[in-house]
N, C-alpha and C. Protein backbone atom coordinates (compact mmCIF):
# COMPACT_ATOMS: atom_id res chain seq x y z
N UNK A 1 125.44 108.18 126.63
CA UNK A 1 124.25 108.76 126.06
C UNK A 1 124.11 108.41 124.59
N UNK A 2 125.49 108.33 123.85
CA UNK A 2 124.93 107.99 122.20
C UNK A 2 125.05 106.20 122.41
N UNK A 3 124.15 105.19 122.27
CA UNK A 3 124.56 104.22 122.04
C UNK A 3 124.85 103.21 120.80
N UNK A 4 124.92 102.49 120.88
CA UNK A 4 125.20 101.61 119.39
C UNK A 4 123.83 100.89 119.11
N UNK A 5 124.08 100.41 117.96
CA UNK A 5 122.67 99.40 117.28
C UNK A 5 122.51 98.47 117.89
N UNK A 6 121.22 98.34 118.54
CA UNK A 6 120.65 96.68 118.65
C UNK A 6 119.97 96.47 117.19
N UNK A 7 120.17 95.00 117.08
CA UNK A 7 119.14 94.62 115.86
C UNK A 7 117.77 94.56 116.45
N UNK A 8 117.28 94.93 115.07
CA UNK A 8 115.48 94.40 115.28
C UNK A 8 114.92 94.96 113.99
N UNK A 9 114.00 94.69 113.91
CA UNK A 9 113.12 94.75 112.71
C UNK A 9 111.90 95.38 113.05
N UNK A 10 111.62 96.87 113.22
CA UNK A 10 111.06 97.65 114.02
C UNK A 10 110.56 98.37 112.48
N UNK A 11 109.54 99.27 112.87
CA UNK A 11 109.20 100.30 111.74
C UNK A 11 110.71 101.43 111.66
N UNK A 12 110.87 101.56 113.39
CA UNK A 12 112.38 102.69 112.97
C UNK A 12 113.70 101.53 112.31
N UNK A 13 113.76 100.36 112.80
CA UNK A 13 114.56 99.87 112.13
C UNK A 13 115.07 99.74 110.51
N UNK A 14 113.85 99.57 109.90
CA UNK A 14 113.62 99.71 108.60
C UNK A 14 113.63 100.55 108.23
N UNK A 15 113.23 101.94 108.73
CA UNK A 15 113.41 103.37 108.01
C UNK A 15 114.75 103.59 107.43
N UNK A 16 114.43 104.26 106.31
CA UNK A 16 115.89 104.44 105.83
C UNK A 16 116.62 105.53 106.56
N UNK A 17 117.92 105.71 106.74
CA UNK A 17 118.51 106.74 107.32
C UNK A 17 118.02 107.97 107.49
N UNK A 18 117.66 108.77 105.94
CA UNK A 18 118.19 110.20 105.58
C UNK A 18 116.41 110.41 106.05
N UNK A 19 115.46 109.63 105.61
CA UNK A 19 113.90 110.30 106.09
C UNK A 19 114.06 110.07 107.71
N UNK A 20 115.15 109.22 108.84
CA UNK A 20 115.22 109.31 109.80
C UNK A 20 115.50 110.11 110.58
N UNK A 21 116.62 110.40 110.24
CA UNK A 21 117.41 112.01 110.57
C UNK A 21 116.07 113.21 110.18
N UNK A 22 115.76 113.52 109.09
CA UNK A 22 114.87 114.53 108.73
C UNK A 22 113.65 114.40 109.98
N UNK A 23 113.13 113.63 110.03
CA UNK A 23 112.06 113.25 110.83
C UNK A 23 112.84 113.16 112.81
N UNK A 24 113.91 113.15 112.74
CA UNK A 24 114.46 113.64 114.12
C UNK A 24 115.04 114.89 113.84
N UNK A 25 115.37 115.57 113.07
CA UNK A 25 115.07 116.64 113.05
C UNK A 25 113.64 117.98 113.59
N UNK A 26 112.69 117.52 112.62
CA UNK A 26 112.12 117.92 112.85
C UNK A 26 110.72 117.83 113.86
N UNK A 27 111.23 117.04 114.98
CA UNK A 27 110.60 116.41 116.16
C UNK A 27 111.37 117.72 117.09
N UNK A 28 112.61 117.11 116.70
CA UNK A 28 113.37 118.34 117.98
C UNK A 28 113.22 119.69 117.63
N UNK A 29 113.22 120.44 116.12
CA UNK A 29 112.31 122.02 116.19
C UNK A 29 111.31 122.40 117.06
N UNK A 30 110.41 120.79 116.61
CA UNK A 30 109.24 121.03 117.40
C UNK A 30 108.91 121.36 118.63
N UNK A 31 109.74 120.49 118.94
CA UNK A 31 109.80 119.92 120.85
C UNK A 31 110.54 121.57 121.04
N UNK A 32 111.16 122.31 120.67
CA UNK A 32 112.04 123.54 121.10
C UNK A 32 111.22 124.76 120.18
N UNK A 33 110.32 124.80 119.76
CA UNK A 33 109.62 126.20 119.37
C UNK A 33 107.92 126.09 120.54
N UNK A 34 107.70 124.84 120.98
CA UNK A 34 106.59 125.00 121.77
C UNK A 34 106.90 125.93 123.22
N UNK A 35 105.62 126.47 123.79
CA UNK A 35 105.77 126.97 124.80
C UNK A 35 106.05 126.32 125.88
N UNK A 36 106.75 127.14 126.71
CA UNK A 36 106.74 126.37 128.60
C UNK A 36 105.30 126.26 129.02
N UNK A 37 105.37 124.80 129.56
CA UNK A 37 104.06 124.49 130.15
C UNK A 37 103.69 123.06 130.23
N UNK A 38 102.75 122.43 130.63
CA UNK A 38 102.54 120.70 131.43
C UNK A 38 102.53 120.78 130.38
N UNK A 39 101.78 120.96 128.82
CA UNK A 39 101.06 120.66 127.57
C UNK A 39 102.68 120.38 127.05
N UNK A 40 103.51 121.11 127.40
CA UNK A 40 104.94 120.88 126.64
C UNK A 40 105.95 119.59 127.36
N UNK A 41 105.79 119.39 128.97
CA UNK A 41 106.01 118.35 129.46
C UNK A 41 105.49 117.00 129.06
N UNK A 42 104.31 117.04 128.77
CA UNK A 42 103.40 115.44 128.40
C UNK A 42 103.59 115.49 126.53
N UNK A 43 103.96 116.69 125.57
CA UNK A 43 104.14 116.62 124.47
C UNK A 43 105.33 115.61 124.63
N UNK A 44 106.62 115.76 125.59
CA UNK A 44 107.97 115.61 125.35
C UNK A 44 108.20 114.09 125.67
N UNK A 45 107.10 113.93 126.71
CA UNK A 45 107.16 112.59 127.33
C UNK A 45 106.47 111.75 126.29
N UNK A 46 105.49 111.64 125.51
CA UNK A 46 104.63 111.06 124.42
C UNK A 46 105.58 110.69 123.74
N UNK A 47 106.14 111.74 123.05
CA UNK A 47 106.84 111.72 122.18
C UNK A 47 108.05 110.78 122.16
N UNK A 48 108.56 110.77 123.41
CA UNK A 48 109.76 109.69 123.89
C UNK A 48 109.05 107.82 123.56
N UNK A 49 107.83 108.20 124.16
CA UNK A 49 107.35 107.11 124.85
C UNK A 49 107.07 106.09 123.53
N UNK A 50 106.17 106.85 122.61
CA UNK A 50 106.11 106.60 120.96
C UNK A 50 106.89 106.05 120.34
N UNK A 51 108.06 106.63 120.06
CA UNK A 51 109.13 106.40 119.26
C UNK A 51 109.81 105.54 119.69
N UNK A 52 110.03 105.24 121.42
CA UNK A 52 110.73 103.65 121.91
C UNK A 52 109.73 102.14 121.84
N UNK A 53 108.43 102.61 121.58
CA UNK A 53 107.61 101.81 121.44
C UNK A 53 107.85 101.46 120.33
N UNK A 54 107.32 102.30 119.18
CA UNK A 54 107.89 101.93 117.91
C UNK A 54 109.07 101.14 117.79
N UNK A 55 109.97 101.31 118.11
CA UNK A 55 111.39 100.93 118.11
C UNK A 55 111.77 99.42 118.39
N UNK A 56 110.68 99.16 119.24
CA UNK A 56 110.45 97.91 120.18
C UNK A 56 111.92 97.21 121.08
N UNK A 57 112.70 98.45 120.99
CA UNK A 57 113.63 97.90 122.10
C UNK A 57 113.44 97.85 123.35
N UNK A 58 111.96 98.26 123.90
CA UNK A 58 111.97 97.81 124.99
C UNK A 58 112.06 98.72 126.54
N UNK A 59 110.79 98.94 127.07
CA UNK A 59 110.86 99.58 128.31
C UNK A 59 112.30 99.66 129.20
N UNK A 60 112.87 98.46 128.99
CA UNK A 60 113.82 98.57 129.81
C UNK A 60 114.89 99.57 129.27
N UNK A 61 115.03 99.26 128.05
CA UNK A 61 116.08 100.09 127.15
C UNK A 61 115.87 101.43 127.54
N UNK A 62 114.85 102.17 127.49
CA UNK A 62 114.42 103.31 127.58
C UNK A 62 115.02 103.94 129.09
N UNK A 63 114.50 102.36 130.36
CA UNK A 63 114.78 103.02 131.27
C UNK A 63 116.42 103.02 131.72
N UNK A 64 117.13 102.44 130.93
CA UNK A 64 118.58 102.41 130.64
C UNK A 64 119.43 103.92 130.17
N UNK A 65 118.19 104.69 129.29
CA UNK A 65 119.04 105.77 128.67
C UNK A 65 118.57 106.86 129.75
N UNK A 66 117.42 106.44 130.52
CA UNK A 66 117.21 107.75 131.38
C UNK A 66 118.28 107.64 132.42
N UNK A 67 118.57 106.33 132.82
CA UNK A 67 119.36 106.30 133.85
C UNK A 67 120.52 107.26 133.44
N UNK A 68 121.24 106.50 132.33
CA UNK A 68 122.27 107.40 132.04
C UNK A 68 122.71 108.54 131.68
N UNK A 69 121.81 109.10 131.88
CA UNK A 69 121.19 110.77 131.40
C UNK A 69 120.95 111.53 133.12
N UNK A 70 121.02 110.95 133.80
CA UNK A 70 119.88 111.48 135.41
C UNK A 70 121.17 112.94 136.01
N UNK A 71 122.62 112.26 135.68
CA UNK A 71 122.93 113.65 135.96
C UNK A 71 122.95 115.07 134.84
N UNK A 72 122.83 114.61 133.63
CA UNK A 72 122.92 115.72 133.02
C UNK A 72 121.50 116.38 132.88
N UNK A 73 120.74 115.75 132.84
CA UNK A 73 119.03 116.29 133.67
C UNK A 73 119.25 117.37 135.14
N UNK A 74 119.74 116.70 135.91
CA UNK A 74 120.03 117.17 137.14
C UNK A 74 120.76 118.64 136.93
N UNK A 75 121.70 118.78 136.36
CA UNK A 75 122.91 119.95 135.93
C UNK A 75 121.93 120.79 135.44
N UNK A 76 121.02 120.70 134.61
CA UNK A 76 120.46 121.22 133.95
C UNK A 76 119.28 121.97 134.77
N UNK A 77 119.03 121.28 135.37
CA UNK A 77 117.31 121.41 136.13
C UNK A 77 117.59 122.65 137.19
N UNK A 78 118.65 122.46 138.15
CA UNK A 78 118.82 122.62 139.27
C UNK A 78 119.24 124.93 138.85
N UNK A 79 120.17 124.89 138.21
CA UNK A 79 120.19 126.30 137.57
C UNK A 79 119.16 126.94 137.24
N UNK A 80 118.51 126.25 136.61
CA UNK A 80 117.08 127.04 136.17
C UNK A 80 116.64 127.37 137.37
N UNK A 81 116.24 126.42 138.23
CA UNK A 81 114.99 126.79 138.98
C UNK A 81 115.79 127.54 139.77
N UNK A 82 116.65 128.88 139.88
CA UNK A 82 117.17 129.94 140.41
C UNK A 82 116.51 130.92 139.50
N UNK A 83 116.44 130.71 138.27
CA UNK A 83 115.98 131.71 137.60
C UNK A 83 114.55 132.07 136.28
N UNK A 84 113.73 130.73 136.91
CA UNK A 84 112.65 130.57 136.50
C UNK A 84 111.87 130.00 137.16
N UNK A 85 110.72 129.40 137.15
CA UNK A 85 109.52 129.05 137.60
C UNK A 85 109.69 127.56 137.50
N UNK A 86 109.21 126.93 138.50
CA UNK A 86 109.33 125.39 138.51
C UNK A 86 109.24 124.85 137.22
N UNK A 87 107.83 125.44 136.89
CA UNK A 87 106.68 124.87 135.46
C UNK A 87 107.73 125.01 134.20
N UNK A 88 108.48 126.51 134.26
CA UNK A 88 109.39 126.55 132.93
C UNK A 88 110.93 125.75 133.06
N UNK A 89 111.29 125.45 134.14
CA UNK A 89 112.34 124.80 134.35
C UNK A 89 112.13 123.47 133.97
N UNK A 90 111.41 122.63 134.53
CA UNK A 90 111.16 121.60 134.67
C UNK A 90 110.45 121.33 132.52
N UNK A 91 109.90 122.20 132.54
CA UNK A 91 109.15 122.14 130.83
C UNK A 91 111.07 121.94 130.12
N UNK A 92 111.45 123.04 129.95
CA UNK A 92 113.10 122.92 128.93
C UNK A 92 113.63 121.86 129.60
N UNK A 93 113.70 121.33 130.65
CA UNK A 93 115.00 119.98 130.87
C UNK A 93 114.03 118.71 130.23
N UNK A 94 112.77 118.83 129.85
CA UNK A 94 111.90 117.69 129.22
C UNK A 94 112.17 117.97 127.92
N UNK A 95 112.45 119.10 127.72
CA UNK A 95 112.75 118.82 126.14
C UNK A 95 113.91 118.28 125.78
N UNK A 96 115.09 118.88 126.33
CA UNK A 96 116.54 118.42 126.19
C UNK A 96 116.05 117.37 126.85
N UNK A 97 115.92 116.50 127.38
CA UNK A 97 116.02 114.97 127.62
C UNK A 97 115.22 114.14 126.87
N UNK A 98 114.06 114.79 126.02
CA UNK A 98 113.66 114.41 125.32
C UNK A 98 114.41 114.00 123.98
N UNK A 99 114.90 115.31 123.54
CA UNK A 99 115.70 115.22 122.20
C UNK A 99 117.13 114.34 122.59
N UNK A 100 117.91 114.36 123.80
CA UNK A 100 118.60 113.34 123.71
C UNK A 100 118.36 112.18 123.84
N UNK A 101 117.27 111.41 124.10
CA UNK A 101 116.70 110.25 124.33
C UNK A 101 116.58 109.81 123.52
N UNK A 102 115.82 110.66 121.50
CA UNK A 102 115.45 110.74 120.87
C UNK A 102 117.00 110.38 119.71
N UNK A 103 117.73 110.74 119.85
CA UNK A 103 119.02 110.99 119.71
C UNK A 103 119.48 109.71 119.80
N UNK A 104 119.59 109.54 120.71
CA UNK A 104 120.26 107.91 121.22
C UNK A 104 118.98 106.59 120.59
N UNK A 105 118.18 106.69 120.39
CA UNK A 105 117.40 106.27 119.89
C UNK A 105 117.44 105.74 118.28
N UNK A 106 117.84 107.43 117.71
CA UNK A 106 118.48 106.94 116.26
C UNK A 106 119.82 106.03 115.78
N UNK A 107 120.36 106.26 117.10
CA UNK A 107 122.13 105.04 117.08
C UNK A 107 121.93 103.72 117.12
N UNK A 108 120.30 103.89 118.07
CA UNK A 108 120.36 102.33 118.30
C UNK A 108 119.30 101.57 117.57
N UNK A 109 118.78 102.46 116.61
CA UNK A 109 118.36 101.56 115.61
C UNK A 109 118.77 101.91 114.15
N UNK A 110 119.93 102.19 113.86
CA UNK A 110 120.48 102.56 112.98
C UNK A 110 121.97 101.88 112.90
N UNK A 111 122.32 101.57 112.09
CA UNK A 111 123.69 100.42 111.63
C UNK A 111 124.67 101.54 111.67
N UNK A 112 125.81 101.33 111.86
CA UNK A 112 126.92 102.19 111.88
C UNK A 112 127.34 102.57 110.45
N UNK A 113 127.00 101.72 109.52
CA UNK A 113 127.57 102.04 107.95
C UNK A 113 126.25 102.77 107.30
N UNK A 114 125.42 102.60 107.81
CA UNK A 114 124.03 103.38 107.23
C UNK A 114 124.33 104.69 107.60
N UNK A 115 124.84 105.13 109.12
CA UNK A 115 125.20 106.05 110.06
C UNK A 115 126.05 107.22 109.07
N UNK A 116 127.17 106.41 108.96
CA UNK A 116 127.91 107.30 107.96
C UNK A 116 128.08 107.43 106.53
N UNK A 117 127.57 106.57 105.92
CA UNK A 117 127.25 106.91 104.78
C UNK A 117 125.90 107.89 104.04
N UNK A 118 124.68 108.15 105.40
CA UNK A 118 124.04 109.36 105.15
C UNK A 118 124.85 110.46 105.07
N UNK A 119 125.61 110.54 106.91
CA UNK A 119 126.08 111.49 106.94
C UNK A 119 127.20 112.29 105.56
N UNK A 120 127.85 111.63 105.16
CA UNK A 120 129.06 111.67 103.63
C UNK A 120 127.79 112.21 102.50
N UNK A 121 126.53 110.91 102.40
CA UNK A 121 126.09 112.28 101.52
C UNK A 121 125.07 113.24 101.93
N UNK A 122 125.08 113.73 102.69
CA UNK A 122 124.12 114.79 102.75
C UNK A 122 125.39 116.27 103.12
N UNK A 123 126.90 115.60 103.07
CA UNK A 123 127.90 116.67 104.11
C UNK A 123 128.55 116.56 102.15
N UNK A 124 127.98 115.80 100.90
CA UNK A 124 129.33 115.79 99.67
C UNK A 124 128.89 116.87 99.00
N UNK A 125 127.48 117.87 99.24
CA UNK A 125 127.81 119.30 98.27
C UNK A 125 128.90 119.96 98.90
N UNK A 126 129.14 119.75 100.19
CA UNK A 126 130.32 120.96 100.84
C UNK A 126 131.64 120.86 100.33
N UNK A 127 131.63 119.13 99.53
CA UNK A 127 133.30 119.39 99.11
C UNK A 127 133.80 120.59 98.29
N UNK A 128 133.04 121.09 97.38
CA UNK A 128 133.26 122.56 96.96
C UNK A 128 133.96 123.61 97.73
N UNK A 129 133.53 123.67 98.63
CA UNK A 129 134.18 124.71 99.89
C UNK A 129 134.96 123.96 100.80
N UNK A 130 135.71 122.80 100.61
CA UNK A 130 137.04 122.36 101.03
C UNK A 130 136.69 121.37 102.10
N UNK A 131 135.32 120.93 102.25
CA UNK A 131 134.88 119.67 102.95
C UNK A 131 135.36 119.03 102.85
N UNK A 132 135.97 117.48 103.57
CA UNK A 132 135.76 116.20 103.47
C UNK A 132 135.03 114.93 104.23
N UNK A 133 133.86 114.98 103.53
CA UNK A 133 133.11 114.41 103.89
C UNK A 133 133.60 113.30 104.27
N UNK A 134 134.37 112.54 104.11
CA UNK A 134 134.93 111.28 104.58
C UNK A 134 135.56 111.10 105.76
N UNK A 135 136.29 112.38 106.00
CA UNK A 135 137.04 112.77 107.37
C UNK A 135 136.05 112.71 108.58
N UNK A 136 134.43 113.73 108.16
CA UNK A 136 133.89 113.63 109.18
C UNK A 136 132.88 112.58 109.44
N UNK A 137 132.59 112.07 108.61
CA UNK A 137 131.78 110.59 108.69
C UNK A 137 132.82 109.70 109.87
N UNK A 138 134.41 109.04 109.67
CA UNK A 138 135.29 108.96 110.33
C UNK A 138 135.40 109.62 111.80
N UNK A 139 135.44 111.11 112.24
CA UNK A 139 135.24 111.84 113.22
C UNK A 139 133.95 110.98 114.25
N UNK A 140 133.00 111.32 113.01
CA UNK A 140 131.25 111.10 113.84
C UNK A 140 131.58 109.05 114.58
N UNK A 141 132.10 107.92 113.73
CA UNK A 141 132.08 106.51 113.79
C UNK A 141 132.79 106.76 115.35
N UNK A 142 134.51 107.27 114.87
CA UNK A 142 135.16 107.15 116.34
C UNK A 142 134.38 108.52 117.58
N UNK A 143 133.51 109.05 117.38
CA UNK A 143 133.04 109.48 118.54
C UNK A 143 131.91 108.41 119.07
N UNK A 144 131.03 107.88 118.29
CA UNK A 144 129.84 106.98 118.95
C UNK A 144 130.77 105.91 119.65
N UNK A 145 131.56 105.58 118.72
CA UNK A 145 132.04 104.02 119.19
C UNK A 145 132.95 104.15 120.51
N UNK A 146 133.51 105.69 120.88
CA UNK A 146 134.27 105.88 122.07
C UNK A 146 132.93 105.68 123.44
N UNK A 147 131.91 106.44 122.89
CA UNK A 147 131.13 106.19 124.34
C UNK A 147 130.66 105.37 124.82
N UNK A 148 130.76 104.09 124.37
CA UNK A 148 130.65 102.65 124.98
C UNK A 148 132.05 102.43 125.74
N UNK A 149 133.05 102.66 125.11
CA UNK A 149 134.42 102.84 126.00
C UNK A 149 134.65 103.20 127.42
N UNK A 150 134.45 104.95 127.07
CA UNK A 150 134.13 105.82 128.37
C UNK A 150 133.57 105.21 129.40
N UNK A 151 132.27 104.79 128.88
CA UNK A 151 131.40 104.53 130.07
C UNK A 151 131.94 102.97 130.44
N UNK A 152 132.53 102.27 130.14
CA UNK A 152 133.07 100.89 130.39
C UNK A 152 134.56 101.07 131.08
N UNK A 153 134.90 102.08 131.26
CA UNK A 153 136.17 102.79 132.02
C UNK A 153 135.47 103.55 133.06
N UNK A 154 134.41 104.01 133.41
CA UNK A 154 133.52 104.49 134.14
C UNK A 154 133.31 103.21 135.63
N UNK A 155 132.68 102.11 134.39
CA UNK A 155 132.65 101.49 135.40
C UNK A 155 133.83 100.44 136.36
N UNK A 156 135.06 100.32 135.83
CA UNK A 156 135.72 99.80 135.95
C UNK A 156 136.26 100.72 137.00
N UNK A 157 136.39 101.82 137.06
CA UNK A 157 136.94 102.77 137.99
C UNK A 157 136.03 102.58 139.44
N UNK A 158 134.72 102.69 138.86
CA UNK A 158 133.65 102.64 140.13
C UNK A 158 133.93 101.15 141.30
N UNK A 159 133.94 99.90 139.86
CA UNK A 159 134.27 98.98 140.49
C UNK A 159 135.50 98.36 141.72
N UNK A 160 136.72 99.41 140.92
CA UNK A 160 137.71 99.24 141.44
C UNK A 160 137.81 99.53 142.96
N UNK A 161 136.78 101.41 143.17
CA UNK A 161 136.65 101.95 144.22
C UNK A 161 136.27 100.96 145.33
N UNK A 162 135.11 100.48 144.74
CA UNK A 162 134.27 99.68 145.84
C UNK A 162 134.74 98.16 146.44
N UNK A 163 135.84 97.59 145.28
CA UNK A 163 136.67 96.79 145.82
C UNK A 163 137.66 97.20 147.05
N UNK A 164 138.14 98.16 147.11
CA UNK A 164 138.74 98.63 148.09
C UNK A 164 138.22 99.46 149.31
N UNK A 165 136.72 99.64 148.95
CA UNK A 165 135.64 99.99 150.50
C UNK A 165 136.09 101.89 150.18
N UNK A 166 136.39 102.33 149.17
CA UNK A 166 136.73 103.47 149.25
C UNK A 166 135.21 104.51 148.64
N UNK A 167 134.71 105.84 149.01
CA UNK A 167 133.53 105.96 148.67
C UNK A 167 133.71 107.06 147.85
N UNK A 168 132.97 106.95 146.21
CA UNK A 168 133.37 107.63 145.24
C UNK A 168 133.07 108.67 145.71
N UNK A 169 134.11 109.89 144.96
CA UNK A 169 133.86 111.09 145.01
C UNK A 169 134.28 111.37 143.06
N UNK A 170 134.22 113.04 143.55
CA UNK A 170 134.24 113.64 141.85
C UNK A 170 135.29 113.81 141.56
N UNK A 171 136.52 113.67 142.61
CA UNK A 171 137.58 114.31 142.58
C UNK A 171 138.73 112.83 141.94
N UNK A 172 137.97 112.05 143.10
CA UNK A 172 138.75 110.12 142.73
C UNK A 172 138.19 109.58 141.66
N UNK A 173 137.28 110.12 140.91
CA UNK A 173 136.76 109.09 140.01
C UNK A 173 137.21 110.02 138.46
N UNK A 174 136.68 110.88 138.76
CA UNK A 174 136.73 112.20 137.37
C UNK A 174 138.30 112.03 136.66
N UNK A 175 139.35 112.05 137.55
CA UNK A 175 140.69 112.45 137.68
C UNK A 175 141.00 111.06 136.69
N UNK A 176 141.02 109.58 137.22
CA UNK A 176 141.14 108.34 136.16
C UNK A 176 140.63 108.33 135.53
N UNK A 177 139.17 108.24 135.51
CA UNK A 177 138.29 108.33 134.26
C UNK A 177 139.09 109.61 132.75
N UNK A 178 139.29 110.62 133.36
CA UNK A 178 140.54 111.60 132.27
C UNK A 178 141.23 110.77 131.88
N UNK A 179 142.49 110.46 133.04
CA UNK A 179 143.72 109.75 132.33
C UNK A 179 143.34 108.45 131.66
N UNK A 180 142.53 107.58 131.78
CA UNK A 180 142.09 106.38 130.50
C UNK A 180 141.64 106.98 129.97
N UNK A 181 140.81 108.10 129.45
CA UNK A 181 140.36 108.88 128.59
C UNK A 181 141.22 109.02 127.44
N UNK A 182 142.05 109.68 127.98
CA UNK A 182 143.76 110.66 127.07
C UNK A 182 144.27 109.27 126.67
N UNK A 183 144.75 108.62 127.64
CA UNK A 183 145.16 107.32 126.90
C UNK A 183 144.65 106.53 125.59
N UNK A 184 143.40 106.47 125.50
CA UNK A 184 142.49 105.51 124.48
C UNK A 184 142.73 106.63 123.49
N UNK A 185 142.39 108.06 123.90
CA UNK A 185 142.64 109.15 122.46
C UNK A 185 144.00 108.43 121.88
N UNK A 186 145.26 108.32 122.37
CA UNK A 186 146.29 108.78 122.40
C UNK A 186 146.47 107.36 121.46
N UNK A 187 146.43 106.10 122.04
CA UNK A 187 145.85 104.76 121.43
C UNK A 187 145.27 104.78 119.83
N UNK A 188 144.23 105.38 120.29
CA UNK A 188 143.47 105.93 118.79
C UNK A 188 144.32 106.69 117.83
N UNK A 189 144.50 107.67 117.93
CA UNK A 189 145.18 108.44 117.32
C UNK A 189 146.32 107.72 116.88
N UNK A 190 147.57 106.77 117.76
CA UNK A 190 148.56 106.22 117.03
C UNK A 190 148.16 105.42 115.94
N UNK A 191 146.84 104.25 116.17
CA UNK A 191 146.43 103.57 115.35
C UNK A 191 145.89 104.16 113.70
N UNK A 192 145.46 105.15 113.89
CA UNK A 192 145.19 105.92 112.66
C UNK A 192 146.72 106.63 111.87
N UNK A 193 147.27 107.05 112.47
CA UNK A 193 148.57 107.34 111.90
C UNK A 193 149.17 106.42 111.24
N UNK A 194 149.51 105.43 112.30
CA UNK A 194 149.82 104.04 111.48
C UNK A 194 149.41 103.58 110.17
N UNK A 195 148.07 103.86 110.05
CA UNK A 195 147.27 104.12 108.94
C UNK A 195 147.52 104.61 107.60
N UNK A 196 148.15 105.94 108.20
CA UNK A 196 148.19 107.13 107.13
C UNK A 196 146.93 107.91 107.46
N UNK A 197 145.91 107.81 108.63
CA UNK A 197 145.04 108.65 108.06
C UNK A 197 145.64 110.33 108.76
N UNK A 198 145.18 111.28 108.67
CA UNK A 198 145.70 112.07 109.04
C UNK A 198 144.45 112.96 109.55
C-alpha cells in the first residue's frame, strides 16, 4: 500500500513536499468530516481520480493500488454492513480507500530524501521535549522501503505454492510470509547496529 517514487514531472511531482503533505492533509479532514451518502461516495472517487490524473502516473498505476488494497476494503466493508446501512457502509470504506490511495500517491511522487527531510523539519520544534527527529525520519525511510519487500516475499511464497499445485490458504501463506518478515527485521536491525545506530 505505501509505494516508492516513480519519476515524472507532473504538477504533484514538482510540488514541494511540506505544501504536499498540508494539502493531503487537508483533503483527508475533508473526505472524513463530510456526511454518509452517494454525494460522499462520488466526492471520494473524484477526488482519487483528480489527483492520479494530475500525477500522470497513469490509469494503470491507480488500478495497481486498488488492487492492492481489495482486501483491506473488503475487512473493512463487510463489518459495517452488520451494523449500518449499505449507503453508510459502503460511503466510510470510500473514504478510507480514498485517503489511502491518496497516501500512496504522495510516496510515489515524492523522492525519498524530500520524504524525510520534510518530515525532520516539521518533527525539529519537538527536539525540546526530547525528540529526535532524525531517528524518526530513519523509522518512517525503513518502513516505506520494507513494503516493497513484504510484498515481494508475498509473492515469492504465492509463487512457490503454485509451483507445487498446492492451494493457498491463510494459514500456509500468513505463517512464511511472518517468518521472512522477522528475518529481514532481524537482518535490518543487525545492519544498523553494525552501524552504531541505535
Amino acid at each position: 500500500m505505501i509505494s516508492l517514487y516513480l519519476p515524472g514531472d507532473s504538477p504533484l511531482h514538482r510540488m514541494a513536499t511540506g505544501p504536499k503533505f498540508v494539502a493531503f492533509a487537508a483533503v483527508t479532514l475533508m473526505l472524513s468530516l463530510l456526511p454518509s451518502g452517494v454525494w460522499t461516495i462520488v466526492t471520494a472517487d473524484a477526488v482519487v481520480a483528480v489527483a492520479y490524473f494530475l500525477s500522470q502516473v497513469g490509469a494503470r498505476e491507480l488500478g495497481r493500488q486498488l488492487f492492492s488494497i481489495r482486501w483491506v476494503a473488503a475487512i473493512m466493508l463487510l463489518p459495517q454492513l452488520l451494523f449500518l446501512t449499505p449507503l453508510a457502509a459502503v460511503s466510510t470504506t470510500s473514504r478510507v480507500v480514498a485517503v489511502i490511495l491518496l497516501a500512496a500517491l504522495v510516496t510515489l511522487t515524492t523522492r525519498m530524501p524530500d520524504l524525510l527531510d520534510a518530515t525532520e523539519r516539521a518533527l525539529a520544534p519537538l527536539r525540546r521535549f526530547g525528540v529526535d527527529p532524525n531517528s524518526i525520519g530513519l523509522l518512517l525511510a525503513l518502513t516505506i522501503t520494507a513494503i516493497p519487500v513484504i510484498r515481494g516475499f508475498a509473492s515469492t511464497i504465492r509463487e512457490a505454492q503454485r509451483a507445487r499445485g498446492a492451494r493457498t490458504r491463510l494459514g500456509t501463506f500468513a505463517v512464511p510470509l511472518l517468518v521472512m518478515s522477522l528475518m529481514h527485521a532481524d537482518d535490518v536491525a543487525d545492519a544498523l547496529t553494525a552501524r552504531g545506530v541505535r
